[in-house]
Protein backbone atom coordinates (compact mmCIF):
# COMPACT_ATOMS: atom_id res chain seq x y z
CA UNK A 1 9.14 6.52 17.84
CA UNK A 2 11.97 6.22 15.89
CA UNK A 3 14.17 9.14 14.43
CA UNK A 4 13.65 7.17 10.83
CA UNK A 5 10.33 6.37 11.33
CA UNK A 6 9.65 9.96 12.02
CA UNK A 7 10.88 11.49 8.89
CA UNK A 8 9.29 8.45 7.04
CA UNK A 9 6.27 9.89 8.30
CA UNK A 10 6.64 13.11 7.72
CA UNK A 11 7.92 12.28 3.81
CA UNK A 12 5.17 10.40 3.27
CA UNK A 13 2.53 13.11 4.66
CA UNK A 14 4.28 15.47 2.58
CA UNK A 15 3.83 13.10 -0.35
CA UNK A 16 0.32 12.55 0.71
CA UNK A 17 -0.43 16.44 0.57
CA UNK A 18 1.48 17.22 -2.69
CA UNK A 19 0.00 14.52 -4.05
CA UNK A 20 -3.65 15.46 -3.30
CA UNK A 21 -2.68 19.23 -4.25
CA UNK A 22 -1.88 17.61 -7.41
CA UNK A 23 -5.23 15.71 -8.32
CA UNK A 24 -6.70 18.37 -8.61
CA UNK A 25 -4.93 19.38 -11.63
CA UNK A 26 -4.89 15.40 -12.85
CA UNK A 27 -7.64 13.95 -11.45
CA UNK A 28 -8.36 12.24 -15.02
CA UNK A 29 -5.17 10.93 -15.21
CA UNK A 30 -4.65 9.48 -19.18
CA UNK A 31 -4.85 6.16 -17.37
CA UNK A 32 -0.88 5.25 -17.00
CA UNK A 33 -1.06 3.62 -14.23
CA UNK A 34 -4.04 1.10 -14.90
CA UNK A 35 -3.75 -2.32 -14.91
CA UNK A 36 -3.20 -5.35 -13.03
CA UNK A 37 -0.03 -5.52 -11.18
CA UNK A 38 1.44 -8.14 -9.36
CA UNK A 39 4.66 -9.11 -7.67
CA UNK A 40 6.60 -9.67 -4.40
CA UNK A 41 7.56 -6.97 -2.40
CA UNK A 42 10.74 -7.32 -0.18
CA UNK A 43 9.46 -6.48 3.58
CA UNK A 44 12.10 -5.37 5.49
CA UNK A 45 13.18 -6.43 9.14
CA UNK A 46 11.87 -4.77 12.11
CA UNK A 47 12.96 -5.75 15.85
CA UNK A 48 12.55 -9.03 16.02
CA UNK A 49 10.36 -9.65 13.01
CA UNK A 50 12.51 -11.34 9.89
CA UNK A 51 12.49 -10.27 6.66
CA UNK A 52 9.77 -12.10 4.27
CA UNK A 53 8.64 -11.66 0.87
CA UNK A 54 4.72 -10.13 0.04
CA UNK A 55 3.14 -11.20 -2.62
CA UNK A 56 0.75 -9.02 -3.75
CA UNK A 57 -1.43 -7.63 -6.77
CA UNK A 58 -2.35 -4.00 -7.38
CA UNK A 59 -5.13 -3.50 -9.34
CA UNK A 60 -5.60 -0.07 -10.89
CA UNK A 61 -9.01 1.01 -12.84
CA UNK A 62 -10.41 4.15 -13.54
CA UNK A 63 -8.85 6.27 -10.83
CA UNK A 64 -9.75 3.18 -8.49
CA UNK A 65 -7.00 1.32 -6.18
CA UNK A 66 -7.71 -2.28 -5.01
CA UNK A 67 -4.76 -4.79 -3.38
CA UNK A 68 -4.93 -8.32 -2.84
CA UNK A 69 -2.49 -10.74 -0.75
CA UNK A 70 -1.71 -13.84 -1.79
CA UNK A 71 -2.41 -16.34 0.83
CA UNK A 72 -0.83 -19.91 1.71
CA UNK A 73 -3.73 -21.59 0.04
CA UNK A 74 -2.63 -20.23 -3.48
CA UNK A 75 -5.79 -18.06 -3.40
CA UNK A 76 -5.45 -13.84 -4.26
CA UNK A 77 -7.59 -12.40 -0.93
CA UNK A 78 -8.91 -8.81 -1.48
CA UNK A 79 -7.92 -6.07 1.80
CA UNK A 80 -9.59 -3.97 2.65
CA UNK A 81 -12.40 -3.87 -0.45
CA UNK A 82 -12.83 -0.21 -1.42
CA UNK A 83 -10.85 1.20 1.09
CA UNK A 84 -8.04 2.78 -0.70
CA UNK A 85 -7.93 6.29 -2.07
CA UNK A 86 -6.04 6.97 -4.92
CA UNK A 87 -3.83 9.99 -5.65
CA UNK A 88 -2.67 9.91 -9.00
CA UNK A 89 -0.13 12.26 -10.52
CA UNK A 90 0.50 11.40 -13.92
CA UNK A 91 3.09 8.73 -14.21
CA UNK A 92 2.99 8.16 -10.19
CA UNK A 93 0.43 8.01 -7.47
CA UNK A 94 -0.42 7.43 -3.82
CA UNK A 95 -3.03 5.21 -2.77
CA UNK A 96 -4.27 5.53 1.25
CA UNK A 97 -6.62 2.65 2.27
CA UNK A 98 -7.69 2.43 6.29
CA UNK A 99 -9.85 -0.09 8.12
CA UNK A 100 -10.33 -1.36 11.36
CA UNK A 101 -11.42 -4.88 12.16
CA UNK A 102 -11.57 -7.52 15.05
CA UNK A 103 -14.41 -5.94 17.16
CA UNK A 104 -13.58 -2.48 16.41
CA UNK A 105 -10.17 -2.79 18.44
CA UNK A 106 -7.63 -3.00 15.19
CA UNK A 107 -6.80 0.06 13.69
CA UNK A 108 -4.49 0.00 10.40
CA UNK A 109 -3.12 1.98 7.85
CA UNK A 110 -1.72 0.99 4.20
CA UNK A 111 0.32 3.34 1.74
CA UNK A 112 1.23 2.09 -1.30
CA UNK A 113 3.59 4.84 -3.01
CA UNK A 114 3.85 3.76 -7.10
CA UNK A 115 5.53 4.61 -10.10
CA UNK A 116 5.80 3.22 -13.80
CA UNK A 117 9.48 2.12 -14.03
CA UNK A 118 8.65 1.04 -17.64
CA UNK A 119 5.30 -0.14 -19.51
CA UNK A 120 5.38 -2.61 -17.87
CA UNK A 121 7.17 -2.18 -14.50
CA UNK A 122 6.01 -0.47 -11.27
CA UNK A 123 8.53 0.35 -9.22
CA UNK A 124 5.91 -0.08 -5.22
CA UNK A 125 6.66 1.18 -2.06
CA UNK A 126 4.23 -0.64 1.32
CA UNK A 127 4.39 0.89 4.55
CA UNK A 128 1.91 -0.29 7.08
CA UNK A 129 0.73 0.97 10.77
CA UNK A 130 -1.37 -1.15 13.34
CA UNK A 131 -2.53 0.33 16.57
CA UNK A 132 -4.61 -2.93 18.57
CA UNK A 133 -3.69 -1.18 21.70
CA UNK A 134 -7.87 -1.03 22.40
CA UNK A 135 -8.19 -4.82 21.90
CA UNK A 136 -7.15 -4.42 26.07
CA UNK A 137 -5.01 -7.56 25.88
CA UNK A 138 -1.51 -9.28 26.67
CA UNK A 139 -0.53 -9.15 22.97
CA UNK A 140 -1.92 -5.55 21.90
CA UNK A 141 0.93 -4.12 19.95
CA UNK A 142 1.21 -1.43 17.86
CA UNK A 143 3.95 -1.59 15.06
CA UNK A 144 4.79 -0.57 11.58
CA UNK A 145 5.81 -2.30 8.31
CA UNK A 146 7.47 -1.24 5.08
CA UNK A 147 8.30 -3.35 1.89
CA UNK A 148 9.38 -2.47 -1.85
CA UNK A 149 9.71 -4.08 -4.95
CA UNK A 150 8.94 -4.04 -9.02
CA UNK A 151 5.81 -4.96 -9.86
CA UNK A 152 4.77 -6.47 -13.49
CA UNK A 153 2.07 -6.10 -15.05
CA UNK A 154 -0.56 -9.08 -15.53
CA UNK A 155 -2.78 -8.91 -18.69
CA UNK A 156 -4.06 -12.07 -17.60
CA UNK A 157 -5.10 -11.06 -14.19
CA UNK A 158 -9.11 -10.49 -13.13
C-alpha cells in the first residue's frame, strides 16, 4: 500500500467518522444538497491504467444517495441500487455505498465526498476499492480508483 493511498484512507475515515458524528446533529438536513446532478468526473491515472473521463449522475432525495454511470449505449445504469449511505452535513456530505457481485467473489467500495460549489455546482470527489482476490483466478486483482470533478445540476433529470 501506498504512502498516499494510506493517508487517503485515513482522511477519508476521518471524514467518514466526523461526518457521521455530525448527522446526528443534521440528520434533516434543509435539503441543500438535493437534486439531480450530473457530470464527468476526471479519473486519475493509476499504474498502468490511463486517465478517462466518468460520466456520472448523483441523485440526491430526502437524505437518500443514488449514482448512475453512463454507459456506451447512451443509457444512465443505476450501481449499486440502494446501497449508498448518506452523511450529510449541511452544505456537504459523504455518501458510502458497498456491494459485492460476480458469485460472491467481488468486493467493492464507493465514496463519493460532495459539496455545493454554488446553487448549482457540486464540487465531487470518487474513490473506489475492489478486492476480487476470492474469485481464485489468473486476473484477481485488487486496486483502487479516484476521480473529481464539478457536477451541475439537472432539473430535467428523472
Amino acid at each position: 500500500m501506498t504512502r498516499h493511498f494510506r493517508i487517503f484512507s485515513l482522511l477519508l475515515g476521518l471524514s467518514c467518522a466526523w461526518s457521521g458524528a455530525a448527522q446526528s446533529e443534521n440528520t434533516k438536513s434543509a435539503g441543500y444538497l438535493d437534486g439531480h446532478w450530473e457530470g464527468m468526473l476526471k479519473v486519475a491515472a493509476v499504474g498502468t491504467t490511463a486517465g478517462y473521463d466518468l460520466a456520472v449522475r448523483l441523485d440526491i432525495e430526502d437524505g437518500k444517495f443514488e449514482v448512475q454511470n453512463l454507459q456506451s449505449d447512451g443509457k444512465w445504469m443505476r450501481i449499486a441500487p440502494g446501497q449508498f449511505k448518506l452523511y450529510p452535513n449541511n452544505f456537504n456530505a459523504v455518501a458510502v455505498g458497498m456491494h459485492r457481485s460476480q458469485g460472491d467473489c467481488w468486493d467493492e467500495s464507493w465514496v463519493f465526498n460532495v459539496a455545493l460549489d454554488t446553487s448549482n455546482q457540486l464540487l465531487t470527489h470518487w474513490s473506489r476499492v475492489v478486492d476480487n482476490i476470492r474469485c481464485l483466478n489468473a486476473g484477481a486483482q485488487t486496486f483502487s480508483q479516484w476521480a473529481e470533478g464539478t457536477l451541475k445540476r439537472n432539473t430535467g433529470a428523472q
